[in-house]
Every structure is written in C-alpha cells, then in structure tokens.
C-alpha atoms as a PDB file:
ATOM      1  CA  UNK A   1      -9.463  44.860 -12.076  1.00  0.00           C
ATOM      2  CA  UNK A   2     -12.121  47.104 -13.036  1.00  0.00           C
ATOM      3  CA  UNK A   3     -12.401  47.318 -16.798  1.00  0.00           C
ATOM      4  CA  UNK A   4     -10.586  44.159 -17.604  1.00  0.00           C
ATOM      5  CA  UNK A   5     -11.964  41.289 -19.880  1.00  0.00           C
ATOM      6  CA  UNK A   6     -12.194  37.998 -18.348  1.00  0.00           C
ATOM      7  CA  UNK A   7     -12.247  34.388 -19.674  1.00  0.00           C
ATOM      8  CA  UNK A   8     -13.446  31.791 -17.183  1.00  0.00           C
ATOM      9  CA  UNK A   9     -12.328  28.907 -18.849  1.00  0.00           C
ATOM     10  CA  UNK A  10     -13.501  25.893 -17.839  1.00  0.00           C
ATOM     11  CA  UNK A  11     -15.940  27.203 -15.618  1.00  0.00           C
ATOM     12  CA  UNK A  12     -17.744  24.265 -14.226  1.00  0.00           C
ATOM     13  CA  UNK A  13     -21.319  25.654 -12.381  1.00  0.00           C
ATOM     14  CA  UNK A  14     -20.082  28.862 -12.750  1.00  0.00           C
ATOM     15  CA  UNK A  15     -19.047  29.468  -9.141  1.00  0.00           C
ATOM     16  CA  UNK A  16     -16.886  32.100  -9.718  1.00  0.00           C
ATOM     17  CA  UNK A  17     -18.551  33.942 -11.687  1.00  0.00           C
ATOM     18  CA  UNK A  18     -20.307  36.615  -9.636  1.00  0.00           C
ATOM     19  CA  UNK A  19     -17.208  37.614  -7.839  1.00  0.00           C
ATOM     20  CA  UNK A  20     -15.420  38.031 -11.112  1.00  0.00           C
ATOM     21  CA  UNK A  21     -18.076  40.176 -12.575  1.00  0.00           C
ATOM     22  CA  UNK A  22     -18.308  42.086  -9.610  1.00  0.00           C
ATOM     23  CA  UNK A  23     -14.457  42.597  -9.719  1.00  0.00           C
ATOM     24  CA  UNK A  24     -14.596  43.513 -13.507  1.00  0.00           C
ATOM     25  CA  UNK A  25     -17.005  46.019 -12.727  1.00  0.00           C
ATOM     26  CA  UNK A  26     -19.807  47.468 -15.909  1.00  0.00           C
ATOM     27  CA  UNK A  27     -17.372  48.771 -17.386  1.00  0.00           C
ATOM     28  CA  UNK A  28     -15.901  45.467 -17.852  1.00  0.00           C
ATOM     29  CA  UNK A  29     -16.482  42.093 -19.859  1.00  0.00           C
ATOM     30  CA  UNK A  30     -16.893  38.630 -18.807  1.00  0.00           C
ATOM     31  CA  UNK A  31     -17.286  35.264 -21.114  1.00  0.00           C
ATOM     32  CA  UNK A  32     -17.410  31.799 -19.465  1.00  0.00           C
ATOM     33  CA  UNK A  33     -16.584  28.614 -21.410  1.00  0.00           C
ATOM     34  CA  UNK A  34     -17.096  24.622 -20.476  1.00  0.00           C
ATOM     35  CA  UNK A  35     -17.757  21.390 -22.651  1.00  0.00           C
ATOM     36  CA  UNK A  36     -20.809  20.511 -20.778  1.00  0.00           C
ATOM     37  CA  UNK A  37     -23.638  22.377 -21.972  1.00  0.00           C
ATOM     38  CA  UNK A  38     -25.951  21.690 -18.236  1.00  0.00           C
ATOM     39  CA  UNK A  39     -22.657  24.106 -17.269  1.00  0.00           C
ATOM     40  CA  UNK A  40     -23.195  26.569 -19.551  1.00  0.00           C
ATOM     41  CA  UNK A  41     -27.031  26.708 -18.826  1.00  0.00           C
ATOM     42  CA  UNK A  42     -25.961  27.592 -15.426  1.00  0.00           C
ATOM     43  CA  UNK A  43     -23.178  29.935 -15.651  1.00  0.00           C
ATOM     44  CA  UNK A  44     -25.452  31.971 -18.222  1.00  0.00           C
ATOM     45  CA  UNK A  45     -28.151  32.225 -15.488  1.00  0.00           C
ATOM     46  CA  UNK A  46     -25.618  33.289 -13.456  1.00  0.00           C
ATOM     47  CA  UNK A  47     -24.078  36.263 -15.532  1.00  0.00           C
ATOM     48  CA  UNK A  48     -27.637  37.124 -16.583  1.00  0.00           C
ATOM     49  CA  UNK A  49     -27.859  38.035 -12.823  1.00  0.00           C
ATOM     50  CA  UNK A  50     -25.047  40.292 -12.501  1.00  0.00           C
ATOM     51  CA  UNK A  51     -24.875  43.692 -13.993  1.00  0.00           C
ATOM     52  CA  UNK A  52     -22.773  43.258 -16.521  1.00  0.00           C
ATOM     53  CA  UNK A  53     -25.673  42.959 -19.525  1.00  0.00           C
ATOM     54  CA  UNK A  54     -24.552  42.040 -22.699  1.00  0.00           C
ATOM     55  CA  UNK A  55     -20.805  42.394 -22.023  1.00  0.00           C
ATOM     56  CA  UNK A  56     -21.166  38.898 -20.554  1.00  0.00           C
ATOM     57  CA  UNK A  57     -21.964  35.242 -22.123  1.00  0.00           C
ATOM     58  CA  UNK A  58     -21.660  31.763 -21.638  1.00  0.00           C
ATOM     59  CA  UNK A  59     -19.983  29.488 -24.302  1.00  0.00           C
ATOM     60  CA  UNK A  60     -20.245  26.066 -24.776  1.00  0.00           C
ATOM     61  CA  UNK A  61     -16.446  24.562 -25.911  1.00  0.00           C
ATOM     62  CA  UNK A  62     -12.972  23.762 -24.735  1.00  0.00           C
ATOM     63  CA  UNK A  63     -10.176  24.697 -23.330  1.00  0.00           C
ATOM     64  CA  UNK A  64      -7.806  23.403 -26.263  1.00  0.00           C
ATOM     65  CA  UNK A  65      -9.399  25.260 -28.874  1.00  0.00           C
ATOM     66  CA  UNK A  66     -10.833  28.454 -27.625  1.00  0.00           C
ATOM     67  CA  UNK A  67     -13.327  29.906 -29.359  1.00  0.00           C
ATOM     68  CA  UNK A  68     -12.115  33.391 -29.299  1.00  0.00           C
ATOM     69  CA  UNK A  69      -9.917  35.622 -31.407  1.00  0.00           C
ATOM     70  CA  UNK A  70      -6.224  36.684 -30.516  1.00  0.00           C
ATOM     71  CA  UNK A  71      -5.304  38.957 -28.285  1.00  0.00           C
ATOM     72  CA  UNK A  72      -9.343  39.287 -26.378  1.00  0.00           C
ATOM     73  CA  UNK A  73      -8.437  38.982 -22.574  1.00  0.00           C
ATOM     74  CA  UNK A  74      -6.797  40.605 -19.723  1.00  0.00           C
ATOM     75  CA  UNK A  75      -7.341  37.789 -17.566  1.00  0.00           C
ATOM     76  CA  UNK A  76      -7.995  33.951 -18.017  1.00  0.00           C
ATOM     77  CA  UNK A  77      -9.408  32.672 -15.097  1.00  0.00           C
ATOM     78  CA  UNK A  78      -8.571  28.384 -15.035  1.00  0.00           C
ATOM     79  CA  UNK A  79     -10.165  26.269 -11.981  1.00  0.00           C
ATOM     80  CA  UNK A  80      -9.735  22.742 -11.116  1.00  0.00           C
ATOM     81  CA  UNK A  81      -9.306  22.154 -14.900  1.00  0.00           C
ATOM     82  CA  UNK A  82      -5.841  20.967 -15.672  1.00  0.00           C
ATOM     83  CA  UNK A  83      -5.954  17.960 -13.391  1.00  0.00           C
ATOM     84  CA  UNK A  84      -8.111  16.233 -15.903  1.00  0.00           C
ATOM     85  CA  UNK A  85      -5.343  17.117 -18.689  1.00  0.00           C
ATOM     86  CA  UNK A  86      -2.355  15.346 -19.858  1.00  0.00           C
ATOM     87  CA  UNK A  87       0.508  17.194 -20.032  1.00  0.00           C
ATOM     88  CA  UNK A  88       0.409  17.461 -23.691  1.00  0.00           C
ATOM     89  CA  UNK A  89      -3.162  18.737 -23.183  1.00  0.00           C
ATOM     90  CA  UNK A  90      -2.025  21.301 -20.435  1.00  0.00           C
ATOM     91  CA  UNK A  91       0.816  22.593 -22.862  1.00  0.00           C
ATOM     92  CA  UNK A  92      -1.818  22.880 -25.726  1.00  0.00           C
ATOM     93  CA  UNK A  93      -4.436  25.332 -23.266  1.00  0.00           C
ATOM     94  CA  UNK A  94      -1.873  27.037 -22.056  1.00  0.00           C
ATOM     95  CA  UNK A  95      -0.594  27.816 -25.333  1.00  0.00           C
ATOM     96  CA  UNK A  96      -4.709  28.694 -26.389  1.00  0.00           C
ATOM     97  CA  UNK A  97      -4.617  31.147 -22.986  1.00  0.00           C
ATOM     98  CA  UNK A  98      -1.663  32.709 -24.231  1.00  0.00           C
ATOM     99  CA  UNK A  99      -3.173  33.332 -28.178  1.00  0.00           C
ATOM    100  CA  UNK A 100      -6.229  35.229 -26.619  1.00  0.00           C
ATOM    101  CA  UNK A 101      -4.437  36.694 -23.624  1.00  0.00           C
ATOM    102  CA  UNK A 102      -3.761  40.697 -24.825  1.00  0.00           C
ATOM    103  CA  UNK A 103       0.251  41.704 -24.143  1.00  0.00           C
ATOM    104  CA  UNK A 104       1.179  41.372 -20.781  1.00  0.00           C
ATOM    105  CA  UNK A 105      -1.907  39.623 -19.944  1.00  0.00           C
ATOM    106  CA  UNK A 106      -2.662  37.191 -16.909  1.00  0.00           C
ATOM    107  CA  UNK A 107      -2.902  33.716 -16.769  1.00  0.00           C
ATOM    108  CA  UNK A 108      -4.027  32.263 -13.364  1.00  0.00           C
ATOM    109  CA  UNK A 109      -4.451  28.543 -12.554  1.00  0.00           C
ATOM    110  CA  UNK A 110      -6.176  27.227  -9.641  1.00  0.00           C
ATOM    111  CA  UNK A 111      -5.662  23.742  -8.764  1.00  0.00           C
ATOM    112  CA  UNK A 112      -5.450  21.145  -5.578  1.00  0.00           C
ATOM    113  CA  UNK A 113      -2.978  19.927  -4.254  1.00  0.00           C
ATOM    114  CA  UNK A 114      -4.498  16.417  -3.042  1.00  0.00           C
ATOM    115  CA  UNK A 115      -1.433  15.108  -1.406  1.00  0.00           C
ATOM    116  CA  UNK A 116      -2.003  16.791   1.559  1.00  0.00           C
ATOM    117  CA  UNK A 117      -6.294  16.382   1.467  1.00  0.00           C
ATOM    118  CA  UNK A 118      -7.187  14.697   4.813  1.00  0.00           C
ATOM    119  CA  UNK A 119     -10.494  13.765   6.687  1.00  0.00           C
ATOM    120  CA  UNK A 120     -10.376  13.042  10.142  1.00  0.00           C
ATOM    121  CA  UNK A 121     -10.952  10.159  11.919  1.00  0.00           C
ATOM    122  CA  UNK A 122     -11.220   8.497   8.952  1.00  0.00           C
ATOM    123  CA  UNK A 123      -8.208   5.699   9.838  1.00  0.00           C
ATOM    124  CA  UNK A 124      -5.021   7.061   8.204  1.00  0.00           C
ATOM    125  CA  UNK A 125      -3.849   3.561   7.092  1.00  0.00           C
ATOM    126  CA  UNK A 126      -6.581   3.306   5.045  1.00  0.00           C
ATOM    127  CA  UNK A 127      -6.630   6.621   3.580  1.00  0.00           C
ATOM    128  CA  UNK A 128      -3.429   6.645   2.560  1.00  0.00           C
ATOM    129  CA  UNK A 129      -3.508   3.357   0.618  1.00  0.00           C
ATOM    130  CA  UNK A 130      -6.637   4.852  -1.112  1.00  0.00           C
ATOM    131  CA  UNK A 131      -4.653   8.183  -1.985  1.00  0.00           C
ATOM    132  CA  UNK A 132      -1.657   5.829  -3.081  1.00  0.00           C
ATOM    133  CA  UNK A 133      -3.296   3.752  -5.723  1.00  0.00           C
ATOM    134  CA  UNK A 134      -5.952   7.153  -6.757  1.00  0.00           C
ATOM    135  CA  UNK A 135      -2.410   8.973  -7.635  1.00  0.00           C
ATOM    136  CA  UNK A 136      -1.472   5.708  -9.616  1.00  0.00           C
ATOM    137  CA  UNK A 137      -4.687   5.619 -11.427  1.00  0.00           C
ATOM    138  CA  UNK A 138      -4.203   9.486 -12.167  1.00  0.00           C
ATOM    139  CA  UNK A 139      -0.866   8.511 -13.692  1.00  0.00           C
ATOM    140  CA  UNK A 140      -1.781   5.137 -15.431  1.00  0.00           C
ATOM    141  CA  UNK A 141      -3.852   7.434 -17.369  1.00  0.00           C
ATOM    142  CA  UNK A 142      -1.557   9.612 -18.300  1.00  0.00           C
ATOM    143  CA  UNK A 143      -3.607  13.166 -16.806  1.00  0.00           C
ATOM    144  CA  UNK A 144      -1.461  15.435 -14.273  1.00  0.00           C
ATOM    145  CA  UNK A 145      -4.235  14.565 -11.712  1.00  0.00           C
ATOM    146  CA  UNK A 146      -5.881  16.405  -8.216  1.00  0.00           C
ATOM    147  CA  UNK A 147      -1.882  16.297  -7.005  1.00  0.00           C
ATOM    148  CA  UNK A 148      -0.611  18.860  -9.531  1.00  0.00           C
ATOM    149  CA  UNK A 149      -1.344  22.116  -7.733  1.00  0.00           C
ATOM    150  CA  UNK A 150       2.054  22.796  -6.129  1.00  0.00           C
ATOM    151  CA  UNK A 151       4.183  21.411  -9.627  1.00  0.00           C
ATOM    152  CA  UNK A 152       2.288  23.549 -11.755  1.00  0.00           C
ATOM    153  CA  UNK A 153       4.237  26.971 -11.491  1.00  0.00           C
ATOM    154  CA  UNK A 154       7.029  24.376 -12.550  1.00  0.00           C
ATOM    155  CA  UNK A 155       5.049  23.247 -15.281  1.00  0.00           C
ATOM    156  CA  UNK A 156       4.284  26.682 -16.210  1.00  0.00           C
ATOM    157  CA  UNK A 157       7.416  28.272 -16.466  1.00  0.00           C
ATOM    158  CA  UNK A 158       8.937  25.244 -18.275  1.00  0.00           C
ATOM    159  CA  UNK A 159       5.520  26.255 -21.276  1.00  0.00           C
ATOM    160  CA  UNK A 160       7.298  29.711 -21.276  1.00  0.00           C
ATOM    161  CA  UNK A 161       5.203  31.342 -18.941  1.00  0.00           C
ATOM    162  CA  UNK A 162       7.001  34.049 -16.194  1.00  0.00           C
ATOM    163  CA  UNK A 163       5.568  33.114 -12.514  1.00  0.00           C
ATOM    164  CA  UNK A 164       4.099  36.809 -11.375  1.00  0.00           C
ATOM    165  CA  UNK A 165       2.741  35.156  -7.976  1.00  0.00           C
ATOM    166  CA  UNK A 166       1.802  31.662  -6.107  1.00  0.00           C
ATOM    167  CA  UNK A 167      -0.064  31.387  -3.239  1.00  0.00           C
ATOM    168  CA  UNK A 168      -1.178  27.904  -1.342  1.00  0.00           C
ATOM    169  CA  UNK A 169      -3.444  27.539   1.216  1.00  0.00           C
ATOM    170  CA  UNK A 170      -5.635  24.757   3.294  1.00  0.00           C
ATOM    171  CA  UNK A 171      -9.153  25.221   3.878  1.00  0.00           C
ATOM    172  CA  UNK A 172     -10.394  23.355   7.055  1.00  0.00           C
ATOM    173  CA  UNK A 173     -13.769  22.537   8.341  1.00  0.00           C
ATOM    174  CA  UNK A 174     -13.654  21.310  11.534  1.00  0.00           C
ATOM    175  CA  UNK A 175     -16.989  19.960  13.776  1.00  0.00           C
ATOM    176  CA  UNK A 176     -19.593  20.301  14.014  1.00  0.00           C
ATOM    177  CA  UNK A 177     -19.943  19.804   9.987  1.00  0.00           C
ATOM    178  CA  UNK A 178     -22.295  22.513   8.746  1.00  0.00           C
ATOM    179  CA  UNK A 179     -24.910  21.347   6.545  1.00  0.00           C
ATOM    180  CA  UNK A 180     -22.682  22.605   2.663  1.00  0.00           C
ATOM    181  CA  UNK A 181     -19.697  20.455   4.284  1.00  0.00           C
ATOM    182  CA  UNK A 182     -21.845  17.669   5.283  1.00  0.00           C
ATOM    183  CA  UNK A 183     -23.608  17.750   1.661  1.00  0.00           C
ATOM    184  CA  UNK A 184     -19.818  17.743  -0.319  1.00  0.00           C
ATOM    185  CA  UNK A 185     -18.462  15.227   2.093  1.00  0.00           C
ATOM    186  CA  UNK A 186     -21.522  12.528   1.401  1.00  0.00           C
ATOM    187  CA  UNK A 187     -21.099  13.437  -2.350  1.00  0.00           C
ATOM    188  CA  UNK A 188     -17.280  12.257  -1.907  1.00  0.00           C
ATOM    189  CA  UNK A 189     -17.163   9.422   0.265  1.00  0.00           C
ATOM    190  CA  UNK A 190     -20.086   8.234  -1.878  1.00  0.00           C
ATOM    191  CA  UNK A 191     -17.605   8.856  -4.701  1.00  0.00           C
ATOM    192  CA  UNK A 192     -14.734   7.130  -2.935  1.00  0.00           C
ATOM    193  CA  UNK A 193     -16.568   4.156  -2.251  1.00  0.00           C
ATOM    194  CA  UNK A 194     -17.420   4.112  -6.350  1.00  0.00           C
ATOM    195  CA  UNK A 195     -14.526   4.141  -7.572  1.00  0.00           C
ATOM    196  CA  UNK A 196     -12.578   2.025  -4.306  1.00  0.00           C
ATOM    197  CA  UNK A 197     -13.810  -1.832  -5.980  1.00  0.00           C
ATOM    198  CA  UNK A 198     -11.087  -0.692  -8.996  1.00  0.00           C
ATOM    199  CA  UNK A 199      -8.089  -0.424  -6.467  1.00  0.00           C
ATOM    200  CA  UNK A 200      -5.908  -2.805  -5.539  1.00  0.00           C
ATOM    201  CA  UNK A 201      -6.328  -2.751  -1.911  1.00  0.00           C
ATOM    202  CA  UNK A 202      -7.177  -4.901   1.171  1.00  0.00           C
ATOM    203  CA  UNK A 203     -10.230  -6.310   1.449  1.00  0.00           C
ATOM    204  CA  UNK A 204     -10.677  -4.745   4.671  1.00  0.00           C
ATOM    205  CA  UNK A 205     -10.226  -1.598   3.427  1.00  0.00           C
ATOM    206  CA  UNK A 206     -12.802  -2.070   0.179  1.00  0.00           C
ATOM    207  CA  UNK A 207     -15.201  -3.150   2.973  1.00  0.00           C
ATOM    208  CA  UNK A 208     -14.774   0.238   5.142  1.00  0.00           C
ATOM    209  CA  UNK A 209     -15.183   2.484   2.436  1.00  0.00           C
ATOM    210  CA  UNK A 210     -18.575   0.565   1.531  1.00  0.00           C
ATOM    211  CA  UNK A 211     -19.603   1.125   5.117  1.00  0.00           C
ATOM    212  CA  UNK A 212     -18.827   4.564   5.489  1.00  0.00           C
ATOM    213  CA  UNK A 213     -20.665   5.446   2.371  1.00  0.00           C
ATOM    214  CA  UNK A 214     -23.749   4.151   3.696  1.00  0.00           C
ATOM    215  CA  UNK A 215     -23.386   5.640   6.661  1.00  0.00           C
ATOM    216  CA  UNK A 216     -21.465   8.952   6.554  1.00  0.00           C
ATOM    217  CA  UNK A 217     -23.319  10.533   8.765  1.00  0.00           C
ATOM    218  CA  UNK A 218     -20.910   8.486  11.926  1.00  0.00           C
ATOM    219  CA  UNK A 219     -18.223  10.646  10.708  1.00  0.00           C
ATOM    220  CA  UNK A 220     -19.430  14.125  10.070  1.00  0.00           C
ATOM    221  CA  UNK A 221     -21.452  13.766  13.411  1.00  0.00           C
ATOM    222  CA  UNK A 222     -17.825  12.310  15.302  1.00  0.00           C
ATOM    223  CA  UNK A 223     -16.575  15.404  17.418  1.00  0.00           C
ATOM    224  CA  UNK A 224     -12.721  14.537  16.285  1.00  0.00           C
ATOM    225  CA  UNK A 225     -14.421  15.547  12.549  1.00  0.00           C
ATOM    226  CA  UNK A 226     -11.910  17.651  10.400  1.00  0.00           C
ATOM    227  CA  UNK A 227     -11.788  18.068   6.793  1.00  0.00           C
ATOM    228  CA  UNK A 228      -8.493  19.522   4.980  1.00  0.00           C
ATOM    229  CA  UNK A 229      -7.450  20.569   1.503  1.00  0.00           C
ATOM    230  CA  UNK A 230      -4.786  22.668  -0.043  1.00  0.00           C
ATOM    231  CA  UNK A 231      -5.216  24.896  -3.250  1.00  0.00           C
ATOM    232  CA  UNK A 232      -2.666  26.473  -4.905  1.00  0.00           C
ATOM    233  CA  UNK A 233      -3.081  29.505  -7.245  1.00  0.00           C
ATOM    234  CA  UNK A 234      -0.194  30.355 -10.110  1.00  0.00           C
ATOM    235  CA  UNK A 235      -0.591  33.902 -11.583  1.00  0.00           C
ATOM    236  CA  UNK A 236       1.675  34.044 -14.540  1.00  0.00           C
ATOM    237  CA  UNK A 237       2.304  35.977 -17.980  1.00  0.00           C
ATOM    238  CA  UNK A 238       3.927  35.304 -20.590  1.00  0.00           C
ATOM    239  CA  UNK A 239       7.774  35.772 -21.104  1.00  0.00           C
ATOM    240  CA  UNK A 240       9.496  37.823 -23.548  1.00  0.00           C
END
C-alpha cells in the first residue's frame, strides 16, 4: 500500500521491483536484497529509475541473515526463493522475515508449483520421467524444491505464521510462441537437456532431450504448442 516499507528479498533481476515501488508510492520505501552481486547491480538500476530517490537501495546479502534492524518492514516480498532452501533454511528466513517485519506485518511467498508445469507436444512419457527423477534430485538434496508452492501455507503455519490469503494460478502460453516465450523456453530445454545426462532414465529419452535442445525451434513453431505453470502466492503474518 501506499506508504508501506518493502523488503524484496531475494530479488533475483529485480523484476518486481517497479511495480512494487509504484505500489509503495514516494511516500514510501523500498530495499532489495540478493547474494549475487550482478543482481544487485541490476535491481539498483532499476530503483534508480523509479521515483522513489533515496528511500530505495539495493543490498547485496541473504535471506538467513538479513541485514536490517527489527521491526523495519510492512511487507517482505519473497519470489521463487525458498525452493532452493532446506527446510531448516526456510524455517531460519522465515524466522529473519518475521524479526524485521513491524507488528502485524506481511509476509508473502511466491513460489511454483512444478508438479503441474507442462509443455505441449513434448511426449508426456518422457516428461514425466524427467519431472520424476528432477523431484528426486530436489529431495536427495535435501531443498523443498520448484514443487513446494502449494505445501508452503502448510509449511508456514506449522513456523507460526497465520495464513491471511493464498491464491494459485496457471499461466499459459499457447501458439504461436511470442518471441519472450520462445527466448525462456530455449533457455529451459537447453537447461533440461544439461542437467538430463545425471538422471536415471532411458536412453531414449536422454537422446530426445539432446535433440530438442538443438533444435527447439520444432516445438515452439508446432501449432499443438502450449506452455503451463502454476504459482502459488501465501500472504501470511505472524500469530499471536
């Protein structure tokens, strides 16, 4: 809301940035925070371009051990972040969002929910063997993983948080592939195909994913193209 102090933690390239400091208003204050400093380069070019001057900055550190006194936000803002945690890890941020949240503060969590990710005509066999042994490597790991969208209002409420609002919802791009779709989906099936060779899978299968990296272009420009995911947001506070 207007006024409000925001914490973007873990804010990647900064994407959501400008509409948070346009939601914040002047009047309001805005600090983003990543471990990768090429991140922080970015989302400080960003905030430099919105209006909100010196009442926003871009912070180099992590989401464990926030560098920010008690009791600073209204708002933290989490994206795509906790699948890369263990849930020791996601206790410990949550806990850090909580120390800098101000009373009755907010604490929302955007994550995927990759069990339901598809990409059409990609053959579903396949896919789902790949998604099968991806979760397994998530979990061999020990990290919630890109599955832990829909269990983490669960997850929440069991740190002590109070669920104030959930909402899930799939994004499809359907054919013909415009050209940001068609520049993600290369950048993933490219990624796919890396990591495939460390899966236990068919041979067949390692040998289709090699082929449609090289040649992605059969699939985006297929007319049965479609591309799903599903997000889920967890807006939460803390109990009493």
């Amino acid at each position: 809301r207007k006024g409000w102090s925001v914490l973007d933690a873990g804010c990647g390239s900064g994407g959501f940035l400008p509409q948070i400091a346009e939601l914040v208003g002047t009047g309001g204050s805005l600090a983003a925070l990543d471990l990768a400093p090429e991140n922080v380069e970015r989302a400080g070019a960003l905030l430099a371009a919105t209006a909100l001057g010196s009442n926003a900055g871009a912070h180099v550190g992590n989401v464990l051990a926030l560098p920010f006194a008690d009791a600073t936000f209204d708002c933290v803002w989490s994206a795509n972040v906790m699948q890369y945690l263990t849930p020791a890890e996601f206790h410990q941020a949550a806990a850090e969002a909580g120390r800098v949240l101000r009373p009755g503060g907010l604490y929302a969590v955007k994550e995927f929910d990759s069990t339901s990710l598809q990409i059409r005509p990609v053959d579903y066999g396949i896919f789902t063997r790949f998604m099968a042994a991806r979760m397994e490597g998530f979990r061999s790991k020990g990290t919630l993983g890109t599955d832990c969208g829909s269990r983490l209002p669960a997850l929440l409420e069991q740190a002590g948080w109070e669920i104030v609002r959930r909402r899930g919802w799939m994004v499809e791009r359907w054919a013909p592939a415009g050209i940001h779709t068609r520049t993600y989906l290369r950048d993933l099936l490219s990624y796919f195909a890396s990591v495939a060779p460390d899966y236990d899978l068919p041979a067949g299968d390692h040998r289709y994913w090699q082929e449609l990296a090289g040649t992605p272009d059969r699939l985006l420009d297929s007319p049965e193209f479609c591309y799903r995911e599903f997000f889920v947001v967890t807006v939460c506070r803390l109990g009493s």
